[in-house]
N, C-alpha and C. Protein backbone atom coordinates (compact mmCIF):
# COMPACT_ATOMS: atom_id res chain seq x y z
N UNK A 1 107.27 133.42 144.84
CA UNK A 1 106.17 134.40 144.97
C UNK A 1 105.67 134.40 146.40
N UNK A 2 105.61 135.78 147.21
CA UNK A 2 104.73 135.69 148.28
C UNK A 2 103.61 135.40 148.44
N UNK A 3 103.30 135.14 149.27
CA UNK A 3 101.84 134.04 149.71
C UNK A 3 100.96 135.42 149.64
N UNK A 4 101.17 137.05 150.18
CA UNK A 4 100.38 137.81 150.01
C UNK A 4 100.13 138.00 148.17
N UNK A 5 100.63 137.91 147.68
CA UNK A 5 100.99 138.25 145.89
C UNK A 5 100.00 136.91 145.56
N UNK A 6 100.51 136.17 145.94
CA UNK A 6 99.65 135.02 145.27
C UNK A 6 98.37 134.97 145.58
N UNK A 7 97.48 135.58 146.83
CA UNK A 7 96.48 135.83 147.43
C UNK A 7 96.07 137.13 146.68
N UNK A 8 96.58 138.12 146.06
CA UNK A 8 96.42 139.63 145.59
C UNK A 8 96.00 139.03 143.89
N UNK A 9 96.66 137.58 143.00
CA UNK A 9 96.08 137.53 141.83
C UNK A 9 95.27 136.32 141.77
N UNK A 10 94.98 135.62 142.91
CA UNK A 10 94.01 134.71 143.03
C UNK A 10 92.61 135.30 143.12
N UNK A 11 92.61 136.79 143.69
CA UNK A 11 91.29 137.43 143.73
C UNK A 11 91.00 138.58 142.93
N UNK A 12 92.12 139.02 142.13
CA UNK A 12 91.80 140.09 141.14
C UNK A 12 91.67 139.24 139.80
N UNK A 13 92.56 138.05 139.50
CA UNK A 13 92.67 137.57 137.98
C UNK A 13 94.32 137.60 137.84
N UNK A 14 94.73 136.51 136.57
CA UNK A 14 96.03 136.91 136.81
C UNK A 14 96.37 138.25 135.91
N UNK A 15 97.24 138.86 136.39
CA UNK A 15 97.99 140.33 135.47
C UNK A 15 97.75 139.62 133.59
N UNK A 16 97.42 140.48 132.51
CA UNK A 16 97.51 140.37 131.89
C UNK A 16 99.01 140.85 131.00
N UNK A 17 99.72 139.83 130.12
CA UNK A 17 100.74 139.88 129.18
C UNK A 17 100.49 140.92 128.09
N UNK A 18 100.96 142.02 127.84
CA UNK A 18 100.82 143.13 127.41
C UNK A 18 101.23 142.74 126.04
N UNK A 19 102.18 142.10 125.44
CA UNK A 19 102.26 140.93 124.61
C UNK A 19 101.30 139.96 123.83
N UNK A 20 101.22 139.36 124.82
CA UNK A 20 100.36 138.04 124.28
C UNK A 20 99.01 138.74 124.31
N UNK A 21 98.67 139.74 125.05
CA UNK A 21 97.18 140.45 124.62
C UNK A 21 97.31 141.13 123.73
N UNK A 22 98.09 141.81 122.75
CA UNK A 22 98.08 142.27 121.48
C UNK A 22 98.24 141.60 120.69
N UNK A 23 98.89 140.15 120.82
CA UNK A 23 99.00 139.29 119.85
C UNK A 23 97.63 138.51 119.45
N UNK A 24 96.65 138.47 120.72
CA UNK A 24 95.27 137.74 120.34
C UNK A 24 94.22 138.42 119.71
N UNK A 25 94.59 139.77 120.09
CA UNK A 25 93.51 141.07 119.89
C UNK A 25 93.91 141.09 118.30
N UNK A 26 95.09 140.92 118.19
CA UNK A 26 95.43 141.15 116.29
C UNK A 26 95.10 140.29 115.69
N UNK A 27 95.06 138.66 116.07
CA UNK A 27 94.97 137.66 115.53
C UNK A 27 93.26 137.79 115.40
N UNK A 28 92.48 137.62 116.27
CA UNK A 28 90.90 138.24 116.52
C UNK A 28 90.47 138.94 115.26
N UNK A 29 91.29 140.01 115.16
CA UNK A 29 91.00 141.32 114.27
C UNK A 29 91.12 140.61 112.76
N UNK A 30 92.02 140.10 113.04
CA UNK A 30 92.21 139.66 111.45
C UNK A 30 91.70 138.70 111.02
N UNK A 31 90.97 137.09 111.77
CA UNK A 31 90.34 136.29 111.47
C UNK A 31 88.97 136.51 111.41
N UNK A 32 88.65 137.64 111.96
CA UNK A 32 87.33 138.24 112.24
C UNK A 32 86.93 138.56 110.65
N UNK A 33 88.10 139.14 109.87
CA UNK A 33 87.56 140.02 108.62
C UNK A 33 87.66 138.98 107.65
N UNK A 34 88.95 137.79 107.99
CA UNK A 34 88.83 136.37 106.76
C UNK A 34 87.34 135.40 106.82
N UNK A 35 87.35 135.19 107.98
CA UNK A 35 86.19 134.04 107.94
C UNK A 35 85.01 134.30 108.73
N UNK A 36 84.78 135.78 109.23
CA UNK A 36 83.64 135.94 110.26
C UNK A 36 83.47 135.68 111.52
N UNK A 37 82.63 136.11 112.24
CA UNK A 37 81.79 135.50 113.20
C UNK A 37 81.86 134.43 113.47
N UNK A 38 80.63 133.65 112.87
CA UNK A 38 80.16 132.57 113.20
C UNK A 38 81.39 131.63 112.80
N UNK A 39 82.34 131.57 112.04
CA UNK A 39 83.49 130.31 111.93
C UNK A 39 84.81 130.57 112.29
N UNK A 40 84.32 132.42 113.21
CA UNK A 40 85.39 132.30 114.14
C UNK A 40 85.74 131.43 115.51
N UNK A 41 86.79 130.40 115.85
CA UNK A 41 86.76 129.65 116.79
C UNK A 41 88.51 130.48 117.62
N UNK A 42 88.21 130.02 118.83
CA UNK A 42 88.87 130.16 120.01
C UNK A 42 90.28 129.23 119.39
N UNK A 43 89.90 127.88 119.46
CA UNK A 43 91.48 127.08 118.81
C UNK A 43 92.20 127.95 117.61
N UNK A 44 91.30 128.65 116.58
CA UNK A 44 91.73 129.28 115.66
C UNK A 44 92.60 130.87 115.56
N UNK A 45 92.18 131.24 116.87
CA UNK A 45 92.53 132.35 117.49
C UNK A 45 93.91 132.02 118.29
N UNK A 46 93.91 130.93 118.90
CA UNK A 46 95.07 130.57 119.58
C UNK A 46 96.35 130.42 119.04
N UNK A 47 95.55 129.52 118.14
CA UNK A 47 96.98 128.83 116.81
C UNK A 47 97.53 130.40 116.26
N UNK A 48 96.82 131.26 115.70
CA UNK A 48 97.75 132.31 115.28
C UNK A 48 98.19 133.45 116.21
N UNK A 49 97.53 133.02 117.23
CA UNK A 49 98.51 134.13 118.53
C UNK A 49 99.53 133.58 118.79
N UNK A 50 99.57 131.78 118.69
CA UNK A 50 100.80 131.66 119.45
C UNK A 50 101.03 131.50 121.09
N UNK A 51 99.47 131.07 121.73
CA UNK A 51 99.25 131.61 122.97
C UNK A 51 98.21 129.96 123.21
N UNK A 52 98.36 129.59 124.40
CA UNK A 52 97.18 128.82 124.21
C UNK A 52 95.72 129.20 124.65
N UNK A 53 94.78 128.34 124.41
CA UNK A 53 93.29 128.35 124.64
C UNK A 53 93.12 129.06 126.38
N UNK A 54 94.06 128.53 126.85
CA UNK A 54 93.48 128.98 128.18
C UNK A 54 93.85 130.15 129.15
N UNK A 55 94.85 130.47 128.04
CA UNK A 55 95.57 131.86 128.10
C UNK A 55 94.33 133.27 127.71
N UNK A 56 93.82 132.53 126.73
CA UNK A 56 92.60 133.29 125.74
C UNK A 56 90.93 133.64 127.06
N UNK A 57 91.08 132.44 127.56
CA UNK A 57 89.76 132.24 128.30
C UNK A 57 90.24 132.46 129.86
N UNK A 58 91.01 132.51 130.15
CA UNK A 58 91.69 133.43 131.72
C UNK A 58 91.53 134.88 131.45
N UNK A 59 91.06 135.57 130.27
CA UNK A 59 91.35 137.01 130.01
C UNK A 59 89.71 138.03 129.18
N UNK A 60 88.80 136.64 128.78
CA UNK A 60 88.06 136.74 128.15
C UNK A 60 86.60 135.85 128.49
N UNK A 61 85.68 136.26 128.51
CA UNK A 61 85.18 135.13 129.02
C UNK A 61 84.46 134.35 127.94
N UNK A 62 84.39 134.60 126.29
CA UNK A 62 84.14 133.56 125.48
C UNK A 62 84.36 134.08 124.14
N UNK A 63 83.68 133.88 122.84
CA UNK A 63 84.78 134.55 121.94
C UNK A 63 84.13 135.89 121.39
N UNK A 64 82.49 135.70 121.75
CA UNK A 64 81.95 136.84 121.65
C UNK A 64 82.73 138.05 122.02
N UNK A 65 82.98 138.30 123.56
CA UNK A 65 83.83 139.20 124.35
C UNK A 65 85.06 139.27 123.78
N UNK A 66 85.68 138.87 123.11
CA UNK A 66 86.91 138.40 122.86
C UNK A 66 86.69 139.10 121.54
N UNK A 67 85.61 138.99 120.65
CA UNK A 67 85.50 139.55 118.92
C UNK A 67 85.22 140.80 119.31
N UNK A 68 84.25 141.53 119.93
CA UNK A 68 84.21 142.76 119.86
C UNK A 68 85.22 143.74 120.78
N UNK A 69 85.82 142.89 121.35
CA UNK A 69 87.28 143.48 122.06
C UNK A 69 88.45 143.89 121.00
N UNK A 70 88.42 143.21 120.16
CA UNK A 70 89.14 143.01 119.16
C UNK A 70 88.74 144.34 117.94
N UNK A 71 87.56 144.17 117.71
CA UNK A 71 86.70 145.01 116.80
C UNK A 71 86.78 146.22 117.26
N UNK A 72 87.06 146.15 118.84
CA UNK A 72 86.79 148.63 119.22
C UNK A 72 88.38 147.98 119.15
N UNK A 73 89.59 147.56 119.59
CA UNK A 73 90.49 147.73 119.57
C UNK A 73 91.11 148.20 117.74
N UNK A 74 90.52 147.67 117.20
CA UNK A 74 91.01 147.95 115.63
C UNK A 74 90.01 149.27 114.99
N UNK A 75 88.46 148.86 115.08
CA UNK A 75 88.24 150.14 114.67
C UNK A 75 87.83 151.44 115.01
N UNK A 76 87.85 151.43 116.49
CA UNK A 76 88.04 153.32 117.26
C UNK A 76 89.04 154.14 116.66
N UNK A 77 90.10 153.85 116.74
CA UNK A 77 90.94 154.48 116.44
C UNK A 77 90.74 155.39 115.00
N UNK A 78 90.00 154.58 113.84
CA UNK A 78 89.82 154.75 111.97
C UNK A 78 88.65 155.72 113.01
N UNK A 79 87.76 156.26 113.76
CA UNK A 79 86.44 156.69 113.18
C UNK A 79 86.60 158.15 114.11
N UNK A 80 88.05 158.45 114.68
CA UNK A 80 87.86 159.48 115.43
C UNK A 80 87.86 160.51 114.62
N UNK A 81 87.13 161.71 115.82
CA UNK A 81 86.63 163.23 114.91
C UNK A 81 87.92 163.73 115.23
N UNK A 82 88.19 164.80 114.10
CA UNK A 82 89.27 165.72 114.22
C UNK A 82 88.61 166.94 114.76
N UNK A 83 89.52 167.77 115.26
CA UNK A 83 89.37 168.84 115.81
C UNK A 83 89.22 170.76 115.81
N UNK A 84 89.16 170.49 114.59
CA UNK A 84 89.42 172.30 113.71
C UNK A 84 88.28 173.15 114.09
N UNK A 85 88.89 173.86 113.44
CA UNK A 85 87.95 174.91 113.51
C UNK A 85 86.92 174.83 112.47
N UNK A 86 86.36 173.95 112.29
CA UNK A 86 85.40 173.80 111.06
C UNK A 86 84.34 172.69 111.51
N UNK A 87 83.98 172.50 112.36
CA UNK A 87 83.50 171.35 112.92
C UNK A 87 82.26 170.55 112.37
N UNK A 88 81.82 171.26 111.13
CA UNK A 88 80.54 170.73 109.88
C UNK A 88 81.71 169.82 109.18
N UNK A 89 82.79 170.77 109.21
CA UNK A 89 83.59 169.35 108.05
C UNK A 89 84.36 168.57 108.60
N UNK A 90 84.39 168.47 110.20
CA UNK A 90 85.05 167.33 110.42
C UNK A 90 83.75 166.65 110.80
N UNK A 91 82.70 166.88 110.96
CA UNK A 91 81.88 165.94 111.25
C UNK A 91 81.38 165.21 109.66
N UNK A 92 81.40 165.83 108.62
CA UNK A 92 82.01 165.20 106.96
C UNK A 92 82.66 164.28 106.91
N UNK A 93 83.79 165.03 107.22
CA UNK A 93 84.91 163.58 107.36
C UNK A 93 84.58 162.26 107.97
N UNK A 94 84.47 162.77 109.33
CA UNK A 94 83.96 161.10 109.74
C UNK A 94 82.85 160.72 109.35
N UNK A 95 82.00 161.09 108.91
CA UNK A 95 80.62 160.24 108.55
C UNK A 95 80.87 159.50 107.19
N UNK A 96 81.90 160.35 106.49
CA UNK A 96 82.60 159.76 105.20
C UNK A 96 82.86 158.34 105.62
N UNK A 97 84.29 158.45 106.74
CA UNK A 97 84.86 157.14 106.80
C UNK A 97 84.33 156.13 107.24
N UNK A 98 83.09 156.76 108.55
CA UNK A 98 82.30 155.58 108.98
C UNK A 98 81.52 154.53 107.59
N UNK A 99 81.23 155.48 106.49
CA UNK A 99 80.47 154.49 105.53
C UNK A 99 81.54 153.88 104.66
N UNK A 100 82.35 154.49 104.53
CA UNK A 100 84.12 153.43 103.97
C UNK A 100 83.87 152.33 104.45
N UNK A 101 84.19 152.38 106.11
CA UNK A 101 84.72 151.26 106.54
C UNK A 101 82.97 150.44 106.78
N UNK A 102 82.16 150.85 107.01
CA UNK A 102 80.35 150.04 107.30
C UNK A 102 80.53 148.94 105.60
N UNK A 103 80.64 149.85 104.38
CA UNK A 103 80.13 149.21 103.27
C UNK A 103 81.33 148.15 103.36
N UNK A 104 82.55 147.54 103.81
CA UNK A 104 83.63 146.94 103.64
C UNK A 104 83.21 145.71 105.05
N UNK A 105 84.26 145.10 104.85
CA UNK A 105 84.38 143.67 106.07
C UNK A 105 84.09 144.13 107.41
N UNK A 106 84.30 145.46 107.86
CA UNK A 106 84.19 146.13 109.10
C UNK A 106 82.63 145.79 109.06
N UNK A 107 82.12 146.60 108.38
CA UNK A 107 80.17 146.55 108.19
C UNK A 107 79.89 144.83 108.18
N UNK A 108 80.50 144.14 107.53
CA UNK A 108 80.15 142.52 107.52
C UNK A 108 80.51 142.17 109.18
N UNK A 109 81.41 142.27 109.88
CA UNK A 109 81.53 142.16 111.18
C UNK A 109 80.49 142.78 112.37
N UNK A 110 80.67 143.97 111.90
CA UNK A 110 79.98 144.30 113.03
C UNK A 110 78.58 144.20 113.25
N UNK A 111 77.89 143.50 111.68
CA UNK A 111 76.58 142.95 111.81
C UNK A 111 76.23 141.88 112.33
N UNK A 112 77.88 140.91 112.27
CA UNK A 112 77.45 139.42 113.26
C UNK A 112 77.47 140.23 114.70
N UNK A 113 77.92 140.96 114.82
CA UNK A 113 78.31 141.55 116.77
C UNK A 113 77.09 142.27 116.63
N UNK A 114 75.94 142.81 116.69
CA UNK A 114 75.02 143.33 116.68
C UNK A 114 74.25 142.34 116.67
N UNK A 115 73.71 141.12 115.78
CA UNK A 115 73.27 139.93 116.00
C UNK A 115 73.30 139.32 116.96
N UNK A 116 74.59 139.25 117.37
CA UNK A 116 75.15 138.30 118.79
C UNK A 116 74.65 139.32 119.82
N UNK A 117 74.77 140.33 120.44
CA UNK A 117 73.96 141.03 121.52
C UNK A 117 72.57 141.37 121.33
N UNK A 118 72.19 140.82 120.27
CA UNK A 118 70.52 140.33 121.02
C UNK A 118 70.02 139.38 121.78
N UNK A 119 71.01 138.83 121.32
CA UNK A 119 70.90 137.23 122.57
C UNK A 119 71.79 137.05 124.05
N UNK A 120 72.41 137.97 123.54
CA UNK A 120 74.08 138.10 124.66
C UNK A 120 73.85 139.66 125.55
N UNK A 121 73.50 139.23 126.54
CA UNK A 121 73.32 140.98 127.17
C UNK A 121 74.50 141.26 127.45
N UNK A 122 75.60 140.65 127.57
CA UNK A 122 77.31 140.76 128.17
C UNK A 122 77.77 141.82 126.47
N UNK A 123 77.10 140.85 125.59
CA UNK A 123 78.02 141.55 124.74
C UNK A 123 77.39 142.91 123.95
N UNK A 124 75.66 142.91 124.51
CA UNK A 124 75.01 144.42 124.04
C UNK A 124 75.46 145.30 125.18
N UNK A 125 75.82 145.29 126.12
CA UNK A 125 76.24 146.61 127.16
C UNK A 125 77.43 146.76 126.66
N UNK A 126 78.46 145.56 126.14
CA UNK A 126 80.26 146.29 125.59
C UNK A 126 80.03 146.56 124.03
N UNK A 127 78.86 146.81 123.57
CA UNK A 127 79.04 146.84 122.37
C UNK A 127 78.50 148.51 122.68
N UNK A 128 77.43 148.56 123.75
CA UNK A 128 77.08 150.35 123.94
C UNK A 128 77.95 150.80 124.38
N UNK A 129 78.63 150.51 125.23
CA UNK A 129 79.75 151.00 126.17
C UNK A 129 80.82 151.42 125.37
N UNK A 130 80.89 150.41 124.74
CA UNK A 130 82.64 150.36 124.34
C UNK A 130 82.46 150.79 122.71
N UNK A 131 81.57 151.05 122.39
CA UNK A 131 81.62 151.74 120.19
C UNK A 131 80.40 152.57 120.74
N UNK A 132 79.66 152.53 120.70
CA UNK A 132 78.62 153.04 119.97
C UNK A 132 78.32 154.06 121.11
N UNK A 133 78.26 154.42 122.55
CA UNK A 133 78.31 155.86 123.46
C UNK A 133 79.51 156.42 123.10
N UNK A 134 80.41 155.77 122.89
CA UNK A 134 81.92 157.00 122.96
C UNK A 134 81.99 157.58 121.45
N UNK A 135 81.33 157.03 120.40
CA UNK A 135 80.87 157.45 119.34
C UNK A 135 80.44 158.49 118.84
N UNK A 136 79.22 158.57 119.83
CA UNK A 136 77.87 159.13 119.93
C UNK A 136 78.44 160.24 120.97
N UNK A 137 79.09 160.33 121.62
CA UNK A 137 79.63 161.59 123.04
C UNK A 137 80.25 162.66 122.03
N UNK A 138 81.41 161.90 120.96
CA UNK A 138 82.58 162.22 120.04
C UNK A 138 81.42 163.16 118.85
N UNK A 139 80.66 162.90 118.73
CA UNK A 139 80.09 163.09 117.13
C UNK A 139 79.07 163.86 118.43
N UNK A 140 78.18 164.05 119.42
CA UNK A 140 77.48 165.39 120.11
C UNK A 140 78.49 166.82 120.56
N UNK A 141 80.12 166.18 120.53
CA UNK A 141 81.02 167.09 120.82
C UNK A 141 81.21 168.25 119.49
N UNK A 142 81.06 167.60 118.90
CA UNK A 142 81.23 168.05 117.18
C UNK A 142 80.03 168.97 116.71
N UNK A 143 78.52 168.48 117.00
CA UNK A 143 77.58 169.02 116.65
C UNK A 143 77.54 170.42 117.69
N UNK A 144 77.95 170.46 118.70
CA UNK A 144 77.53 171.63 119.88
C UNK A 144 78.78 172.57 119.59
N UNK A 145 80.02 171.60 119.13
CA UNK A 145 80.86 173.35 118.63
C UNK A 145 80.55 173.68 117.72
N UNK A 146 79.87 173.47 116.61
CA UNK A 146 79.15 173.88 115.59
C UNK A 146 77.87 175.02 116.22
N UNK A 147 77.07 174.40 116.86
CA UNK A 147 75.92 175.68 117.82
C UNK A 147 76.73 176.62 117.89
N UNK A 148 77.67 176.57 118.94
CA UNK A 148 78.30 177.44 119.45
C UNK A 148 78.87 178.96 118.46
N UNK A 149 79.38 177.85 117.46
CA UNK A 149 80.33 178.92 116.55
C UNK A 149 78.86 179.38 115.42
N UNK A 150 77.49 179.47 115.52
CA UNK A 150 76.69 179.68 115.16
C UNK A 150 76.44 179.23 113.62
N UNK A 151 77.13 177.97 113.58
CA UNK A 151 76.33 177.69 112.24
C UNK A 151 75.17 176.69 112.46
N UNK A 152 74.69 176.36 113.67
CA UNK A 152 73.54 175.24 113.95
C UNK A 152 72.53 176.12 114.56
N UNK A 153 71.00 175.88 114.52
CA UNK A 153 69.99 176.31 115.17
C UNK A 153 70.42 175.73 117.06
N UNK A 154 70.59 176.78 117.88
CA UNK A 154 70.53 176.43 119.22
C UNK A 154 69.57 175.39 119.75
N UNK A 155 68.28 175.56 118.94
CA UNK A 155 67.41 174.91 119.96
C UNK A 155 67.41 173.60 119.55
N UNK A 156 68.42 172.68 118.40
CA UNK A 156 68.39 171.59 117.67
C UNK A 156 68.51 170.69 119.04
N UNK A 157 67.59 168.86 118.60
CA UNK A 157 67.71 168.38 119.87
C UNK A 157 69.43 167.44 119.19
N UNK A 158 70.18 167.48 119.85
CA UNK A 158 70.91 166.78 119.02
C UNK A 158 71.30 165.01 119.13
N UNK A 159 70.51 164.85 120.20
CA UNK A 159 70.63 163.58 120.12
C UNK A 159 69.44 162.68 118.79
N UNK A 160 68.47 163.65 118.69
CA UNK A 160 67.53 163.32 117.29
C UNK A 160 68.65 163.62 116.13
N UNK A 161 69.34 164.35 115.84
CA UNK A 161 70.09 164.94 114.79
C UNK A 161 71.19 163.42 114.58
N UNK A 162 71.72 163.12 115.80
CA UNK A 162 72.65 162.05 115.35
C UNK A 162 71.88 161.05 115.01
N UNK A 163 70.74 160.52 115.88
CA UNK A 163 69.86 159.41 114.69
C UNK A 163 69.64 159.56 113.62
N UNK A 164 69.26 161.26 113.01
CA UNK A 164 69.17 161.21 111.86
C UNK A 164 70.32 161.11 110.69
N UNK A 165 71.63 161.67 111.52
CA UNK A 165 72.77 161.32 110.40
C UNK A 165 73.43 159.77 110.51
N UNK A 166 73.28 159.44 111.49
CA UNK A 166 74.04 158.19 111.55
C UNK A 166 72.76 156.39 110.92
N UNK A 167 71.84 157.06 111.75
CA UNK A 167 70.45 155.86 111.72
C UNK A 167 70.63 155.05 110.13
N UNK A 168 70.06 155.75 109.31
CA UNK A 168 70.47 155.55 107.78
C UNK A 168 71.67 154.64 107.98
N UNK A 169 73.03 154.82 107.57
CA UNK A 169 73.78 154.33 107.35
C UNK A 169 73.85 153.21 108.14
N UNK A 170 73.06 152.70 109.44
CA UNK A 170 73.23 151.51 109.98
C UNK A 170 72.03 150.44 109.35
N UNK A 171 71.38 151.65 108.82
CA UNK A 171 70.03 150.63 108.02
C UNK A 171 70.63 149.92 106.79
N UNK A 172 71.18 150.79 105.90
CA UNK A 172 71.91 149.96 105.15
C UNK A 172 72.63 149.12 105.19
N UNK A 173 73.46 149.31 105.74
CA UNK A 173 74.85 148.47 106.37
C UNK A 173 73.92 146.97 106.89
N UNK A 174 73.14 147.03 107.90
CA UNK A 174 72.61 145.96 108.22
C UNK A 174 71.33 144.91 107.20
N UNK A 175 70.56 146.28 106.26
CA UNK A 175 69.73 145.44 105.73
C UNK A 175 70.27 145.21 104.23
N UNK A 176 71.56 145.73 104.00
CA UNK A 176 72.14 145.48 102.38
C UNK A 176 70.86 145.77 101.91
N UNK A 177 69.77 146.75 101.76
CA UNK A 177 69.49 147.35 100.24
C UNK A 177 69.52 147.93 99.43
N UNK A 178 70.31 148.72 99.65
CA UNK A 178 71.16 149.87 99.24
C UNK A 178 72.40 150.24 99.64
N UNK A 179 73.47 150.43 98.80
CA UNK A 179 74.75 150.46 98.95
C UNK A 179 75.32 151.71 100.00
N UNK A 180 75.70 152.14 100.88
CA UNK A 180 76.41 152.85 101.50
C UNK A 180 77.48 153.84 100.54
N UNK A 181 77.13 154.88 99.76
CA UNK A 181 78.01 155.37 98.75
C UNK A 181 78.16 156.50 99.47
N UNK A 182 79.32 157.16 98.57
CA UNK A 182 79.81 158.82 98.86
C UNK A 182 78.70 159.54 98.30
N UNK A 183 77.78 159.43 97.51
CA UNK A 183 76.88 160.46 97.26
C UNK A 183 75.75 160.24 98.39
N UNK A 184 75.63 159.03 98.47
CA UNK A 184 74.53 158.70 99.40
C UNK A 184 74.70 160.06 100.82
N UNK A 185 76.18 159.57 101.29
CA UNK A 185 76.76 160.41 102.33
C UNK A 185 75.95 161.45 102.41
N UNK A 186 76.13 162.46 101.13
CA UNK A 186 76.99 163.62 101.23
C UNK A 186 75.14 164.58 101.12
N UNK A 187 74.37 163.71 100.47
CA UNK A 187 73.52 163.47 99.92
C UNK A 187 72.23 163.83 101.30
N UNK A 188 72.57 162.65 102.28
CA UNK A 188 72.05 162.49 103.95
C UNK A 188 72.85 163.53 105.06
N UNK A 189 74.40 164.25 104.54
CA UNK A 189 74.25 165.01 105.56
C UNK A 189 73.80 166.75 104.86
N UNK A 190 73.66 167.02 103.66
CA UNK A 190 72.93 168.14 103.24
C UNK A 190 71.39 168.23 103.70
N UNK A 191 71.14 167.03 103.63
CA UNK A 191 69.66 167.31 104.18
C UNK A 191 69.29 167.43 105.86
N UNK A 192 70.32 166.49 106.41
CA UNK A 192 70.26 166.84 107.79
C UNK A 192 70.69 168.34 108.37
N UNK A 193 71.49 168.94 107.36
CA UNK A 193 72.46 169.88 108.21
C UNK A 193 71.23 170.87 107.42
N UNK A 194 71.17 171.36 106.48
CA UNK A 194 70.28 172.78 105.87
C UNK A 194 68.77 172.46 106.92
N UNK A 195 68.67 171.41 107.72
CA UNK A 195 67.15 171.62 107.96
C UNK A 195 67.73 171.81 109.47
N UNK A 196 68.82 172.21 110.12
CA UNK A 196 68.96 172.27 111.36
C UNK A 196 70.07 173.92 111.48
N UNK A 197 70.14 174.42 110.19
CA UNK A 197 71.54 175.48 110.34
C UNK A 197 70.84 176.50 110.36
N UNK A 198 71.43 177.68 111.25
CA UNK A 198 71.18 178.78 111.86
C UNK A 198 70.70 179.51 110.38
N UNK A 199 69.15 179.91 110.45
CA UNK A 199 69.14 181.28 109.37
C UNK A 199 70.08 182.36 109.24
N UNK A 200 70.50 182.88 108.06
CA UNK A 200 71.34 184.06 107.96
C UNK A 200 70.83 185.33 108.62
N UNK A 201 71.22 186.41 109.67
CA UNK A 201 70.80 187.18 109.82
C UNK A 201 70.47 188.21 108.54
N UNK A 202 69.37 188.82 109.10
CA UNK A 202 69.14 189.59 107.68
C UNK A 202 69.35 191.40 107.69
């Protein structure tokens, strides 16, 4: 190795294994949903990557960072909006799946990672950053082609509108007093959407 190369990953970090980082990110993902949070450990993560401890912590800086890396890597992908021409029912759809996957091990996870960035400011800026703004951008994209194609009141604020469809379902999810159901859904976005949709011209 040249002495410039070796000087180029002594000050950036070394290159990450495109490999062995999908192998920890999966292993993460999946010990995350058997035993949680809190009795998720770093040795435990290692042993089923196949990778060692310090492979894990050259790339991560503890397991917090490391669980919710793991967590947008597995569940972004399940919560994206589709794109039609119907944009009330793809915003249906996903609010559907978001409470699928909230009432299931996903919702048990992502309440220890919400826990943990009250104490962890590293891991409340990647938990806004990285789920919950690109979320929230995805689901305001959805509500404004809806304005547009005139089934929403123009002057709706819509960043109040997504607290009101989404807020709920994180109350539950986090305070378990009520179950996260399909009627519940369907139930919270009739009332959000008839009190914000364009009157019929007359």
């Amino acid at each position: 190795m040249s002495s410039t190369k070796a000087r180029a990953i002594a000050a950036t970090g070394r290159p990450r294994d495109d490999a062995a980082q999908h192998a920890i990110l999966q292993a993460t993902a999946e010990l995350l949903e058997e035993v949680g949070f809190d009795k998720l450990t770093i040795e435990g993560i290692a042993a089923r990557a196949g990778v060692a401890k310090t492979t894990i912590y050259r790339w991560w800086q503890n397991k917090g960072t490391l669980a919710l890396d793991a967590f947008l890597t597995a569940v972004s992908p399940k919560l994206a909006f589709a794109e039609t021409d119907a944009p009330l029912a793809d915003l249906r759809a996903q609010v559907h799946r978001v409470g699928k996957l909230y009432r299931g091990k996903t919702g048990r996870v992502l309440c220890e990672i919400i826990a943990l960035a009250q104490a962890d400011p590293t891991t409340r800026e990647q938990l806004l950053e990285g789920y919950v703004l690109p979320r929230r951008l995805a689901a305001k994209a959805c509500l404004e082609r809806a304005v547009v194609q005139g089934a929403l009141r123009p002057d709706i604020d819509i960043d109040t509108v997504l607290d009101a469809i989404y807020g709920p379902i994180w109350y539950r999810m986090i305070l378990q007093h009520q179950p996260i159901e399909a009627h519940f859904i369907d139930g919270l976005l009739d009332l959000a959407l008839q009190g914000i949709a364009r009157p019929a011209k007359r």
